[in-house]
PDB file of N, CA and C in Angstrom:
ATOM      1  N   UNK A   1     132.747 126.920  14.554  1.00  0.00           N
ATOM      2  CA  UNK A   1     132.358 128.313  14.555  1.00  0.00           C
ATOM      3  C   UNK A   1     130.863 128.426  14.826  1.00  0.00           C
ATOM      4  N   UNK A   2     130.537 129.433  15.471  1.00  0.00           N
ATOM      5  CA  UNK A   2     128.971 129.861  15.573  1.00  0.00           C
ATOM      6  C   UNK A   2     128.358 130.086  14.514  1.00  0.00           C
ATOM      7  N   UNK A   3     126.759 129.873  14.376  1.00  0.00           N
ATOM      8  CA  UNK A   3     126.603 130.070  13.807  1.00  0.00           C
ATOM      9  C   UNK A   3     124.981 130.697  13.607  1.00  0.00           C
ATOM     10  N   UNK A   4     124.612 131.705  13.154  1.00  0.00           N
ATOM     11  CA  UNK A   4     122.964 132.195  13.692  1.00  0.00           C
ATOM     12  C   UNK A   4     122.368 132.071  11.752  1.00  0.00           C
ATOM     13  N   UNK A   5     120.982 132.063  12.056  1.00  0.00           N
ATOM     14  CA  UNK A   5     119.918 131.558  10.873  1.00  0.00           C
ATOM     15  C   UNK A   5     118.958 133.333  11.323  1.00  0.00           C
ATOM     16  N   UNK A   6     119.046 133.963  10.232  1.00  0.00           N
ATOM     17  CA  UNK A   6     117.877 134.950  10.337  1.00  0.00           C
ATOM     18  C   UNK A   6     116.782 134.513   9.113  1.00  0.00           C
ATOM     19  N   UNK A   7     115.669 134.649   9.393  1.00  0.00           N
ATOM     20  CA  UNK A   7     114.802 134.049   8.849  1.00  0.00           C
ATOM     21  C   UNK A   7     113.499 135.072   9.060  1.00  0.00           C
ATOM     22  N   UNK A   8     113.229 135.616   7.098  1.00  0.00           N
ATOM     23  CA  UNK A   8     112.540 137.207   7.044  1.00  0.00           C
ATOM     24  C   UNK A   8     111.298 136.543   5.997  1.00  0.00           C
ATOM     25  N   UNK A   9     110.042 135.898   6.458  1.00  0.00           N
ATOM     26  CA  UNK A   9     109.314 135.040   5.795  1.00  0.00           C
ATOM     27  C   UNK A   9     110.193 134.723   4.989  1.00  0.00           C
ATOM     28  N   UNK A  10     110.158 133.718   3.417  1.00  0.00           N
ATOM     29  CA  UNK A  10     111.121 133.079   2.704  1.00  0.00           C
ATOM     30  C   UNK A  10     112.318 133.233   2.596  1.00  0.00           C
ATOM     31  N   UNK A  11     112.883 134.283   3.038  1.00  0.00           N
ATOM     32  CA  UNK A  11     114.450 135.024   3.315  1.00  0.00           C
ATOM     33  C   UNK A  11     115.024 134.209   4.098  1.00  0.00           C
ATOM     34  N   UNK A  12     116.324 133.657   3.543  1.00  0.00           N
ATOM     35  CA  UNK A  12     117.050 132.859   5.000  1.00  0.00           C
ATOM     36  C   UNK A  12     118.594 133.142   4.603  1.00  0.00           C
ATOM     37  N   UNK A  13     119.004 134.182   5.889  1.00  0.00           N
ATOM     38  CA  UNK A  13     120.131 134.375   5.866  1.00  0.00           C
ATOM     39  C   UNK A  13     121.100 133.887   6.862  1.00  0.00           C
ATOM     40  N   UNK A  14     122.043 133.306   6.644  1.00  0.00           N
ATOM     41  CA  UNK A  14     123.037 132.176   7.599  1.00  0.00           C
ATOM     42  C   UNK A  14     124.210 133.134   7.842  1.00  0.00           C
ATOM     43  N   UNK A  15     124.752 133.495   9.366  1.00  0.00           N
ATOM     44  CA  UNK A  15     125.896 133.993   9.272  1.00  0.00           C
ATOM     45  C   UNK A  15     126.939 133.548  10.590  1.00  0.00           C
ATOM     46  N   UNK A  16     128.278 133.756  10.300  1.00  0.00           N
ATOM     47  CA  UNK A  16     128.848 133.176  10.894  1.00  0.00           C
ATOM     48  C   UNK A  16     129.353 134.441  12.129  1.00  0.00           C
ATOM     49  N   UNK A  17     129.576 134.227  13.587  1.00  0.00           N
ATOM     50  CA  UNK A  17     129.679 135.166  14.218  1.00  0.00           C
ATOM     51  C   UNK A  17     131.372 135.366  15.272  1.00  0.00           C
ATOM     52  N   UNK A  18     131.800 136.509  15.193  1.00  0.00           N
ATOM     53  CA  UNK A  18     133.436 137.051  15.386  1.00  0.00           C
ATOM     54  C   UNK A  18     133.099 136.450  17.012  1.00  0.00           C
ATOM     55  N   UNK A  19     134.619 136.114  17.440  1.00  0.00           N
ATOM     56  CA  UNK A  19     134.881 136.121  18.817  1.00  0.00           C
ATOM     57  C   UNK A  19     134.790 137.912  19.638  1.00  0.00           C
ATOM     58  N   UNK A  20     133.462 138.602  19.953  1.00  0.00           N
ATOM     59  CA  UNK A  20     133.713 139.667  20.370  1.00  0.00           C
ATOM     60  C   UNK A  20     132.303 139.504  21.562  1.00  0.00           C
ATOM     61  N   UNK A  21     132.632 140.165  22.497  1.00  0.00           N
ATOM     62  CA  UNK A  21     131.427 140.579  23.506  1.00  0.00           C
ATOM     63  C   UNK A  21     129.928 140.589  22.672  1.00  0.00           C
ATOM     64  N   UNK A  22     129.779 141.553  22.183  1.00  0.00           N
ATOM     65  CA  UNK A  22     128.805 141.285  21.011  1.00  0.00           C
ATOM     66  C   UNK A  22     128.028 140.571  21.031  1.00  0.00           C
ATOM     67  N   UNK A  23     129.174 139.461  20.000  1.00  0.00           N
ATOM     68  CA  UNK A  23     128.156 138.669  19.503  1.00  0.00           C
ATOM     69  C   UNK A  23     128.339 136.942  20.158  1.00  0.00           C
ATOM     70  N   UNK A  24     128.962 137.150  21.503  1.00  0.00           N
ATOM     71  CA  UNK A  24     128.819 135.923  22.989  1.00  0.00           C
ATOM     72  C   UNK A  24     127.023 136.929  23.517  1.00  0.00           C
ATOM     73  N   UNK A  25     127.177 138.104  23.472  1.00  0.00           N
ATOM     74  CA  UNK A  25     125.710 138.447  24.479  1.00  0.00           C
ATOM     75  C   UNK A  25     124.491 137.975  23.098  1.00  0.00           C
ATOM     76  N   UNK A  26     124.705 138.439  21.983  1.00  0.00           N
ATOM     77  CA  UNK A  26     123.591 138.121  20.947  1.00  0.00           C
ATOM     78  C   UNK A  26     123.279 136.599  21.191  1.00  0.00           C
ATOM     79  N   UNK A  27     124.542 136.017  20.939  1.00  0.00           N
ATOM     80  CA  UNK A  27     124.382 134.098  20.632  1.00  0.00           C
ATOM     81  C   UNK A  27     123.373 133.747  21.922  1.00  0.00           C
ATOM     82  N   UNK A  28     123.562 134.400  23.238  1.00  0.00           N
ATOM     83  CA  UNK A  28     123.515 133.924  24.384  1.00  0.00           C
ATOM     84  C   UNK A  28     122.077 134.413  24.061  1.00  0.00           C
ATOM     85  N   UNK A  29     121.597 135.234  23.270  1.00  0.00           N
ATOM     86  CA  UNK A  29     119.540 135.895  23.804  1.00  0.00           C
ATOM     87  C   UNK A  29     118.750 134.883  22.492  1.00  0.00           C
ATOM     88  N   UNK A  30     119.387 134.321  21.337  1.00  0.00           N
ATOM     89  CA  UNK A  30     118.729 133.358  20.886  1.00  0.00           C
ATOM     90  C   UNK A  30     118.012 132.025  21.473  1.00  0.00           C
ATOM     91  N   UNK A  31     117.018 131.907  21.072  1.00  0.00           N
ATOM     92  CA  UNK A  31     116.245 132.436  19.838  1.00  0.00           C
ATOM     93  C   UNK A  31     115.589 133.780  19.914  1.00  0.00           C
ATOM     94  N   UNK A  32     114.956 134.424  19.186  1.00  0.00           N
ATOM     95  CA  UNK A  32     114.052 135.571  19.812  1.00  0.00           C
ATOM     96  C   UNK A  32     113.637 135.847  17.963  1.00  0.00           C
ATOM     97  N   UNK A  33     112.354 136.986  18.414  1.00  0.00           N
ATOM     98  CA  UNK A  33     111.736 137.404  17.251  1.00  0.00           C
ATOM     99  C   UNK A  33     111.589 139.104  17.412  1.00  0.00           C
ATOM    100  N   UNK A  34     111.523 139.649  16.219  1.00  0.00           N
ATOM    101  CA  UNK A  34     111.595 140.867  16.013  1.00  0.00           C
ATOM    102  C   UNK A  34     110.942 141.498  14.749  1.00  0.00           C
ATOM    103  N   UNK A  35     110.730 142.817  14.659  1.00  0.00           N
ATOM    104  CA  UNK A  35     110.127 143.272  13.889  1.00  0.00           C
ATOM    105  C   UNK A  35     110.891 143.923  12.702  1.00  0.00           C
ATOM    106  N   UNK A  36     111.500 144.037  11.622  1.00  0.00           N
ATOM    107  CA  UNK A  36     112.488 144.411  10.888  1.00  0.00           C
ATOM    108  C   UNK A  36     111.922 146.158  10.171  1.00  0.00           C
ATOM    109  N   UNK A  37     112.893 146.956  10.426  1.00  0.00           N
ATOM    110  CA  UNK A  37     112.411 148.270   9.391  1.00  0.00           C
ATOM    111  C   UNK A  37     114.000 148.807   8.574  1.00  0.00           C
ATOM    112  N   UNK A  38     113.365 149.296   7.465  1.00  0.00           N
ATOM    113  CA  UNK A  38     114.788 149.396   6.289  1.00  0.00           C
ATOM    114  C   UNK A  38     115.245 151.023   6.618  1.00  0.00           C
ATOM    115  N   UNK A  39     116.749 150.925   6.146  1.00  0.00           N
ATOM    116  CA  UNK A  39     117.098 152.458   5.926  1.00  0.00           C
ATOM    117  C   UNK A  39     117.840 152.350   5.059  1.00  0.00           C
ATOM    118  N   UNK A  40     117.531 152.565   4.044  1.00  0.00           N
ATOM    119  CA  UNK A  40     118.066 152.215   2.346  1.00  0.00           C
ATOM    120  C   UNK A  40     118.524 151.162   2.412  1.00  0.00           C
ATOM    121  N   UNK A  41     120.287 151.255   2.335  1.00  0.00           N
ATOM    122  CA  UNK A  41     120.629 149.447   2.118  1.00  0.00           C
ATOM    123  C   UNK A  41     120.910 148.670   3.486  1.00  0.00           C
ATOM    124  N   UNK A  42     119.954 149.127   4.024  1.00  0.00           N
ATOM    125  CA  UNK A  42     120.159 148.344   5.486  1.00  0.00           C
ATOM    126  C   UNK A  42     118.901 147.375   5.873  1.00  0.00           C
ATOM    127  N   UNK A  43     118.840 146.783   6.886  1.00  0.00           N
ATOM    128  CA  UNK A  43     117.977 146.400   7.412  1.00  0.00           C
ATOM    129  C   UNK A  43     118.179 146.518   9.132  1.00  0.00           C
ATOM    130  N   UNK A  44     117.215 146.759   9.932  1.00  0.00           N
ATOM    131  CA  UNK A  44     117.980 146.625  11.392  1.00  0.00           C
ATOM    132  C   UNK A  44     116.209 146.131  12.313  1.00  0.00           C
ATOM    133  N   UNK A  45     116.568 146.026  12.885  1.00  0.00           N
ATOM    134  CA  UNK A  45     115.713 145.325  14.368  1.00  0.00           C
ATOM    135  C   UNK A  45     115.891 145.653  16.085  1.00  0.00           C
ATOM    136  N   UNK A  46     115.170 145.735  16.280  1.00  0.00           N
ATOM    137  CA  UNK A  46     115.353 145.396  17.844  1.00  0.00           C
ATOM    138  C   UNK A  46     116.381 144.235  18.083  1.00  0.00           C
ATOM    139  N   UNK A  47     117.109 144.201  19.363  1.00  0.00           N
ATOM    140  CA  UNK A  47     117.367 142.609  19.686  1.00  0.00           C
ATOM    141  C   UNK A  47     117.326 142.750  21.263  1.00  0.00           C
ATOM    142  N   UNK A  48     117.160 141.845  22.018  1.00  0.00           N
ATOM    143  CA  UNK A  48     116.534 141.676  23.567  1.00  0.00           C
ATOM    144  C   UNK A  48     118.403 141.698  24.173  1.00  0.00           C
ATOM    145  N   UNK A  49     119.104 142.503  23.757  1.00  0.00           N
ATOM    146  CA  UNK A  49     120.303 142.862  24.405  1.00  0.00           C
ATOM    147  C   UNK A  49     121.150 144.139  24.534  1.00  0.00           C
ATOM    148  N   UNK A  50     121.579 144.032  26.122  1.00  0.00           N
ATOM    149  CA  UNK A  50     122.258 145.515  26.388  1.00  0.00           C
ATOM    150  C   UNK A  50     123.847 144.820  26.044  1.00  0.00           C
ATOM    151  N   UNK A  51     124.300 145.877  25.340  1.00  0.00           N
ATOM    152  CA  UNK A  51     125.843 145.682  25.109  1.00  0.00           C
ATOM    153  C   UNK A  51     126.349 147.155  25.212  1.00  0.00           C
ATOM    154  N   UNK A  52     127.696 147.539  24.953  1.00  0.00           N
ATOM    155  CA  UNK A  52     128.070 148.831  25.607  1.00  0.00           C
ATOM    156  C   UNK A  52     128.980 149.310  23.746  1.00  0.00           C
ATOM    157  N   UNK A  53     128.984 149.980  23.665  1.00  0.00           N
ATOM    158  CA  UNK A  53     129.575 150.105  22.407  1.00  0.00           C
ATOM    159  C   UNK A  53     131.363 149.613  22.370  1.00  0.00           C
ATOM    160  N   UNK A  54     131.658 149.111  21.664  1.00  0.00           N
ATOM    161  CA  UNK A  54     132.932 148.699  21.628  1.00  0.00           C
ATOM    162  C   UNK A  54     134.144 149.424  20.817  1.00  0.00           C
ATOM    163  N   UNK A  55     135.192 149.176  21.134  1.00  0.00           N
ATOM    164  CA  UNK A  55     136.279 149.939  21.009  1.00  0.00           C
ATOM    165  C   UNK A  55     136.346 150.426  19.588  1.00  0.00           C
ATOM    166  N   UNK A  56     136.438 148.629  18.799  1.00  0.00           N
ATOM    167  CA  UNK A  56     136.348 149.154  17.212  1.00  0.00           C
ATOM    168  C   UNK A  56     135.047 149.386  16.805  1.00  0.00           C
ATOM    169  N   UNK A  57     134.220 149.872  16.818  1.00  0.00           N
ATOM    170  CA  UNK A  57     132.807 150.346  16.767  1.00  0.00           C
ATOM    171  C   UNK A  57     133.310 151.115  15.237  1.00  0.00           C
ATOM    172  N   UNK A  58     132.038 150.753  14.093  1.00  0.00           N
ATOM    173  CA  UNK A  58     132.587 151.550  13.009  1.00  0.00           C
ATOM    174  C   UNK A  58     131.512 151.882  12.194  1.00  0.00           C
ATOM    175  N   UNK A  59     131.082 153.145  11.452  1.00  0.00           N
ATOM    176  CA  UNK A  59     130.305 153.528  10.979  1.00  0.00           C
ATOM    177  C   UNK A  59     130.390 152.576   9.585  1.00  0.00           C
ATOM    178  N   UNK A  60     130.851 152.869   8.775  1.00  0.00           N
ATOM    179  CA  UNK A  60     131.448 151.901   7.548  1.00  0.00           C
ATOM    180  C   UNK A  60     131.135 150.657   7.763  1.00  0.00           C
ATOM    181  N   UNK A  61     130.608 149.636   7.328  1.00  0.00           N
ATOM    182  CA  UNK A  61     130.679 148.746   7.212  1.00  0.00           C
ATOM    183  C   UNK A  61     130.977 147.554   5.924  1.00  0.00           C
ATOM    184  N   UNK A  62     131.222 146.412   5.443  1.00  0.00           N
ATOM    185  CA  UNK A  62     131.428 145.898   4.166  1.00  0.00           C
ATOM    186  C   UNK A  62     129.913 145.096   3.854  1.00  0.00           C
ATOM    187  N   UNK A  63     129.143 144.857   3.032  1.00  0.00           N
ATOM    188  CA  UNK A  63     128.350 144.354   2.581  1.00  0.00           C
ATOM    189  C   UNK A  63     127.819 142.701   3.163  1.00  0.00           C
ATOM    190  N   UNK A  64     127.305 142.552   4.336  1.00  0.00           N
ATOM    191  CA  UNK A  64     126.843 141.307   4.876  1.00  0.00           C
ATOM    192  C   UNK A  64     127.717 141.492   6.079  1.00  0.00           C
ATOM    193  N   UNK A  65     128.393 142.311   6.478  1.00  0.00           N
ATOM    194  CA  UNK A  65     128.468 142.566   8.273  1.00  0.00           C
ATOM    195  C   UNK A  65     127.205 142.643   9.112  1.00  0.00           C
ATOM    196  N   UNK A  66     128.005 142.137  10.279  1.00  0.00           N
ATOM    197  CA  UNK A  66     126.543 142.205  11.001  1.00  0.00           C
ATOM    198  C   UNK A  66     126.753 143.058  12.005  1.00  0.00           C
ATOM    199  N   UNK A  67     126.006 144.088  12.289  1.00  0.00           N
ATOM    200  CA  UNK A  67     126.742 145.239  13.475  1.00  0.00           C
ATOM    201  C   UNK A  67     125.480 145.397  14.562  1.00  0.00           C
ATOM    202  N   UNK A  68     125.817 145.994  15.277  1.00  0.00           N
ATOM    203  CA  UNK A  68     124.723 146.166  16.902  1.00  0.00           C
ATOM    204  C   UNK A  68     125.067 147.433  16.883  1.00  0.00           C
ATOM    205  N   UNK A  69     123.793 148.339  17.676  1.00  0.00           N
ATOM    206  CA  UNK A  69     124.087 149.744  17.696  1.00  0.00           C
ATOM    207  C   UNK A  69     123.907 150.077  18.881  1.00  0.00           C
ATOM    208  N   UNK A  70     124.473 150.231  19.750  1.00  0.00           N
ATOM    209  CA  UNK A  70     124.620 150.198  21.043  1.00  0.00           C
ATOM    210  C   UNK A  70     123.200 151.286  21.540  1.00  0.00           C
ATOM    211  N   UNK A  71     123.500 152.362  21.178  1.00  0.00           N
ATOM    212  CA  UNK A  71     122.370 153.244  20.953  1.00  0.00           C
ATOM    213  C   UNK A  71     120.799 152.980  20.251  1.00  0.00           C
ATOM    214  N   UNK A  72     120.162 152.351  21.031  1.00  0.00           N
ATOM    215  CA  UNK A  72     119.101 151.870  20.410  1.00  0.00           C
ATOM    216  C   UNK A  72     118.660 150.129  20.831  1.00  0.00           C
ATOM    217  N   UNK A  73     119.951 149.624  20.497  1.00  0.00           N
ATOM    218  CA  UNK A  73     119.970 148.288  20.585  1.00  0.00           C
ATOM    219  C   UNK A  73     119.151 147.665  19.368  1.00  0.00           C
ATOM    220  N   UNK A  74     120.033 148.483  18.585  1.00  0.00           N
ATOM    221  CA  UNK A  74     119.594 147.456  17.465  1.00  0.00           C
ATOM    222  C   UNK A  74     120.649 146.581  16.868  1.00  0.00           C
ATOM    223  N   UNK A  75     120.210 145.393  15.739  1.00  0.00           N
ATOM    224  CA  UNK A  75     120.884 144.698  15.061  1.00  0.00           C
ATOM    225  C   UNK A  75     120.873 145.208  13.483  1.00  0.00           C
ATOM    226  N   UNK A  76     122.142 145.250  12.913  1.00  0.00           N
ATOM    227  CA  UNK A  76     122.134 145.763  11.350  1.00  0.00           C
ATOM    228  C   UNK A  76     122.712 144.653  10.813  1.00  0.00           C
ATOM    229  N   UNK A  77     121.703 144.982   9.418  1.00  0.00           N
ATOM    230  CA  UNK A  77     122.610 144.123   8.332  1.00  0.00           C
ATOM    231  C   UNK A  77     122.738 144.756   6.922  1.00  0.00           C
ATOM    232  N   UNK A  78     123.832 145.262   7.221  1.00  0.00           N
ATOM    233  CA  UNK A  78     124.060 146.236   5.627  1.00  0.00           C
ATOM    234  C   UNK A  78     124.173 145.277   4.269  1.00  0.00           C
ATOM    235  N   UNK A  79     123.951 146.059   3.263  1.00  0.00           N
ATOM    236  CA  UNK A  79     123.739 145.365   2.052  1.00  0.00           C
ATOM    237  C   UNK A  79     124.009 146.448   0.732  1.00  0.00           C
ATOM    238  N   UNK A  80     124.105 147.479   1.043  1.00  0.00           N
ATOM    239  CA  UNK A  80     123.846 148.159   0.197  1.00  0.00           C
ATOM    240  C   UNK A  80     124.011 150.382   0.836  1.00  0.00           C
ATOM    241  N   UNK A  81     124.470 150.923  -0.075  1.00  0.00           N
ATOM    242  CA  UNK A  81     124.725 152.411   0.687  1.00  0.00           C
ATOM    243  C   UNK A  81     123.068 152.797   1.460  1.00  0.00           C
ATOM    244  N   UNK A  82     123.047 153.404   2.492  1.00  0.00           N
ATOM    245  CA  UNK A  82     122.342 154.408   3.279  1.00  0.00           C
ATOM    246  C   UNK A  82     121.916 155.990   3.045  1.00  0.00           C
ATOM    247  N   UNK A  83     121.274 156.873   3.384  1.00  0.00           N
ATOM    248  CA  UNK A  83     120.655 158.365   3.528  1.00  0.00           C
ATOM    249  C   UNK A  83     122.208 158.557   3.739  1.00  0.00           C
ATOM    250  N   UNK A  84     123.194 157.846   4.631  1.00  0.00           N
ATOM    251  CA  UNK A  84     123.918 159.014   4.836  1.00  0.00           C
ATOM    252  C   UNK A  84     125.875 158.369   4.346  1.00  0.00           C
ATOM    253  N   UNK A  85     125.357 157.659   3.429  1.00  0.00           N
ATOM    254  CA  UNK A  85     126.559 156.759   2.569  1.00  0.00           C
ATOM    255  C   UNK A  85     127.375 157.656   1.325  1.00  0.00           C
ATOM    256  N   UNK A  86     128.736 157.990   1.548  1.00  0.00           N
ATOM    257  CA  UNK A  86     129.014 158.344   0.200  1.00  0.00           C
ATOM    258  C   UNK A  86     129.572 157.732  -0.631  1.00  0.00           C
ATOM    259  N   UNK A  87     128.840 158.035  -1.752  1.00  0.00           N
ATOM    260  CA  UNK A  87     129.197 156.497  -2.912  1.00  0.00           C
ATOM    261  C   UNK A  87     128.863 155.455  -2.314  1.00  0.00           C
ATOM    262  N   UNK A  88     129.577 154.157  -2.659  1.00  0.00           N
ATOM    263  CA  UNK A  88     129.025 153.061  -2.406  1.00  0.00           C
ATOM    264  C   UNK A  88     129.544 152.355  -1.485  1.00  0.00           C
ATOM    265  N   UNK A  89     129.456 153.079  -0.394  1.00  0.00           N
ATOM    266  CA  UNK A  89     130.020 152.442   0.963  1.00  0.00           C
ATOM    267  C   UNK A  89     128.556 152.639   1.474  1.00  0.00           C
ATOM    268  N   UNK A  90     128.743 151.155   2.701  1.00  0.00           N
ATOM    269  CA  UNK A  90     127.320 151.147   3.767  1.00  0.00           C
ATOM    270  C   UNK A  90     127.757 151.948   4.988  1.00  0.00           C
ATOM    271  N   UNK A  91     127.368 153.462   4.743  1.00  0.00           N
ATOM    272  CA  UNK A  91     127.220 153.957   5.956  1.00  0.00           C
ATOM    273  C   UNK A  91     126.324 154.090   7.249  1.00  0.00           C
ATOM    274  N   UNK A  92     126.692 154.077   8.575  1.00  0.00           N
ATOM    275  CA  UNK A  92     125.334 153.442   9.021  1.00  0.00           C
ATOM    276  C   UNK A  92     125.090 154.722  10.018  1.00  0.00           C
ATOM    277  N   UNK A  93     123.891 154.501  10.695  1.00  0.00           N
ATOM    278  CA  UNK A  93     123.608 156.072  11.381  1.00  0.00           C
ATOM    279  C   UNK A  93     124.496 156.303  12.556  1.00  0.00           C
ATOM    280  N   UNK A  94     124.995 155.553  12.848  1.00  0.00           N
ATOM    281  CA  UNK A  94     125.960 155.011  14.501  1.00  0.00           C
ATOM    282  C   UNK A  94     126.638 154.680  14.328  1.00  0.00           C
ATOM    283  N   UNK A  95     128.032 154.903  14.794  1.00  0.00           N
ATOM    284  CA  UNK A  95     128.493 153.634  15.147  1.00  0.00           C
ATOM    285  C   UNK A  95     128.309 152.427  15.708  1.00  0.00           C
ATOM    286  N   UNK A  96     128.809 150.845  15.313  1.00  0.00           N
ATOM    287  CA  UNK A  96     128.257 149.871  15.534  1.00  0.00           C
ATOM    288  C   UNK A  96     129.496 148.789  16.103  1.00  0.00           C
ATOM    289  N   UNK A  97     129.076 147.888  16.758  1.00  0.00           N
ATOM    290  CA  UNK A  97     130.108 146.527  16.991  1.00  0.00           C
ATOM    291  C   UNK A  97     129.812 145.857  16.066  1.00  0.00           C
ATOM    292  N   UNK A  98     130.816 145.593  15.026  1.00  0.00           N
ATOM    293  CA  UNK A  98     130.973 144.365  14.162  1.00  0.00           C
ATOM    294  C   UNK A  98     131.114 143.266  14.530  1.00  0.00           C
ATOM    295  N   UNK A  99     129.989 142.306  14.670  1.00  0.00           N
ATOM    296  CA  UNK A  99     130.261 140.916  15.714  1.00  0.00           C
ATOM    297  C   UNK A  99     129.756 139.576  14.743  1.00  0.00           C
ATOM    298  N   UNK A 100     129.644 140.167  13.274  1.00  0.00           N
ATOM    299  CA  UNK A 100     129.541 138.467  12.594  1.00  0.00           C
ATOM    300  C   UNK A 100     129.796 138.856  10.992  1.00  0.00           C
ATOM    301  N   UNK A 101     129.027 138.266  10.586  1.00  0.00           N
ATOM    302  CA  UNK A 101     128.996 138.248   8.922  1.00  0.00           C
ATOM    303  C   UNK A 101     128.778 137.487   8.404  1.00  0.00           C
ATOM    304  N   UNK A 102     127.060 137.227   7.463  1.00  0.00           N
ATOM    305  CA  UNK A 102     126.510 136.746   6.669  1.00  0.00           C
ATOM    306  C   UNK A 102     127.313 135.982   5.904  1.00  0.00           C
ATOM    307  N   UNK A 103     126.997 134.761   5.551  1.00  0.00           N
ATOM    308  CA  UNK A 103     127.610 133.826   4.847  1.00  0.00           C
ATOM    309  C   UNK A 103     127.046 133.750   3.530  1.00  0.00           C
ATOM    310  N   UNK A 104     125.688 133.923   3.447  1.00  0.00           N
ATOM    311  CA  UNK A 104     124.495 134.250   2.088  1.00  0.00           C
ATOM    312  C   UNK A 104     124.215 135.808   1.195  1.00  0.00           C
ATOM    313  N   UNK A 105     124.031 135.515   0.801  1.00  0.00           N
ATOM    314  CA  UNK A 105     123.881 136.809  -0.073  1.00  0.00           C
ATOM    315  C   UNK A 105     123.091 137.723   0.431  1.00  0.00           C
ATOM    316  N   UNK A 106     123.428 138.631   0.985  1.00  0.00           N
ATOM    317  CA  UNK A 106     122.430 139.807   1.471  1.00  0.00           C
ATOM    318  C   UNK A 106     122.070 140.661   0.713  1.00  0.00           C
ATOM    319  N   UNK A 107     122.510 140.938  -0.706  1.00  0.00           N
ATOM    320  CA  UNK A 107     121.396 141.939  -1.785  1.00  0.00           C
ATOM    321  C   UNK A 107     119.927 141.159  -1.305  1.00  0.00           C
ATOM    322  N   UNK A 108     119.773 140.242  -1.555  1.00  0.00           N
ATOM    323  CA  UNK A 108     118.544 139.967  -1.294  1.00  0.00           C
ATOM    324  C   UNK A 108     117.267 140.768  -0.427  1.00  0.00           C
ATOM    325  N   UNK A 109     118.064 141.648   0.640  1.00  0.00           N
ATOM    326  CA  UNK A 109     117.400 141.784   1.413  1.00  0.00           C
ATOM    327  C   UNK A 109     116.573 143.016   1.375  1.00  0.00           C
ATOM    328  N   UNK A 110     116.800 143.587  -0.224  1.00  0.00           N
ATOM    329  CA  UNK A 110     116.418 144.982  -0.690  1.00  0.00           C
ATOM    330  C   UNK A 110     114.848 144.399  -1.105  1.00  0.00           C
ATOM    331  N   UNK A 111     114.620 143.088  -0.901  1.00  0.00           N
ATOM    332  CA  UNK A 111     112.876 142.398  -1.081  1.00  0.00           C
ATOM    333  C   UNK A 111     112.073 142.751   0.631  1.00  0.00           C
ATOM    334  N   UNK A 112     112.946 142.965   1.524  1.00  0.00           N
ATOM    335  CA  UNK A 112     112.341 143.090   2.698  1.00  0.00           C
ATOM    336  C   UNK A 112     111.637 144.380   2.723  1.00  0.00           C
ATOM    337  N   UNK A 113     110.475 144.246   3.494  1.00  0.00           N
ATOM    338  CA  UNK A 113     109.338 145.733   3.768  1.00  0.00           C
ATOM    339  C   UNK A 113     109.631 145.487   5.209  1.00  0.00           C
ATOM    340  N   UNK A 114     109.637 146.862   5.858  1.00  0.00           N
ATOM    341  CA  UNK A 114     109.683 147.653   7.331  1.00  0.00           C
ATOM    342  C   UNK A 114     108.253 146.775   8.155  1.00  0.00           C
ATOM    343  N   UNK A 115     108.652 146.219   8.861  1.00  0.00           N
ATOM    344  CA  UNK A 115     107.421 145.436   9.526  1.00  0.00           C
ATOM    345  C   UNK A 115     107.420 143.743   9.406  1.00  0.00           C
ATOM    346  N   UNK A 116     108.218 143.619   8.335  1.00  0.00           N
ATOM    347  CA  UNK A 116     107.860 142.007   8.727  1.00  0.00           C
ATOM    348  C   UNK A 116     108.872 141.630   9.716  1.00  0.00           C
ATOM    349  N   UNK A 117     108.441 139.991  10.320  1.00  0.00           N
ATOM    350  CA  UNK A 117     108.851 139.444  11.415  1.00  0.00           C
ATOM    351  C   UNK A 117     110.368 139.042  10.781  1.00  0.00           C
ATOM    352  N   UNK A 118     110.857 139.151  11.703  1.00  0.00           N
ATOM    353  CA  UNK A 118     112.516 137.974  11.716  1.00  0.00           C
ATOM    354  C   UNK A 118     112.899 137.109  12.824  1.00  0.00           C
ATOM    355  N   UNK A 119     113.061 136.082  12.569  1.00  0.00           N
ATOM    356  CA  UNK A 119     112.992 135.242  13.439  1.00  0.00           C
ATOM    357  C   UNK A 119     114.423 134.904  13.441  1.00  0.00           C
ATOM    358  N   UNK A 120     115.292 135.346  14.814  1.00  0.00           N
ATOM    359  CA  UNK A 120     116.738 134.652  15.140  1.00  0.00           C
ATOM    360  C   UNK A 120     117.131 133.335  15.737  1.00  0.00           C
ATOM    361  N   UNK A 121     117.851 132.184  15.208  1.00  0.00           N
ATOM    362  CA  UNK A 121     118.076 131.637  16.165  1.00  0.00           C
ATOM    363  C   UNK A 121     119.309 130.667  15.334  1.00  0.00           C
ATOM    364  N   UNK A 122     119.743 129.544  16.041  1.00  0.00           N
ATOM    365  CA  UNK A 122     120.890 129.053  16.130  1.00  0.00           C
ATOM    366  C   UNK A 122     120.598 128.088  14.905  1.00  0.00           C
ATOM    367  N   UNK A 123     122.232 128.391  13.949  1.00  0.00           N
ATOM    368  CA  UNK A 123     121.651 127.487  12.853  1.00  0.00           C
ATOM    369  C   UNK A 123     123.201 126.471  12.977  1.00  0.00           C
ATOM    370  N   UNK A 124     122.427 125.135  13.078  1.00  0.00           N
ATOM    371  CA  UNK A 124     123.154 124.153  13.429  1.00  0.00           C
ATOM    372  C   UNK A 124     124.128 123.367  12.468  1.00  0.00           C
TER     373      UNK A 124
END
């Protein structure tokens, strides 16, 4: 199975990635670096890829999915509810392609501030 390393200064999150368009174009733009900013229990980034939104594209997500927002081109990693979550579901602003899922604990990632670096790449 694939497998990608995000890495948020001491933060190291390992996740394993779905057979979908997605996340063959993500695997394929590693390594790369980015700038991370929060939206409550989220985290998301830039990533250096055009993808088209996909069929099952889903606002909802479960806690350590990893989703792309076609709109924007960003990368998410929910962890926790959003501005626009009811109750304790991770709602996200878009719909998204679900193309992996964290293997590590992503509460963690409620230590991240809007601006630091993340560094993607292939964890072996």
């Amino acid at each position: 199975m694939r497998r990608l390393r995000f890495t948020i200064g001491k933060l190291v999150v390992r996740a394993e990635l779905f057979d979908t368009p997605t996340a063959d174009a993500i695997y394929g733009a590693v390594p790369f670096e980015s700038r991370v900013a929060t939206w409550g229990g989220e985290v998301y980034f830039p990533a250096p890829v055009r993808q088209d939104r996909e069929d099952a594209a889903r606002e909802v997500i479960e806690a350590g999915e990893l989703a792309y927002r076609a709109d924007g081109d960003v990368i998410v990693i929910g962890f926790g509810p959003t501005p626009r979550s009811e109750g304790s579901e991770i709602r996200l602003a878009a719909p998204a392609n679900v193309w992996g899922r964290a293997v590590d604990d992503v509460h963690r990632l409620k230590e991240v501030e809007g601006g630091q670096l993340v560094r993607i790449e292939v964890d072996d």
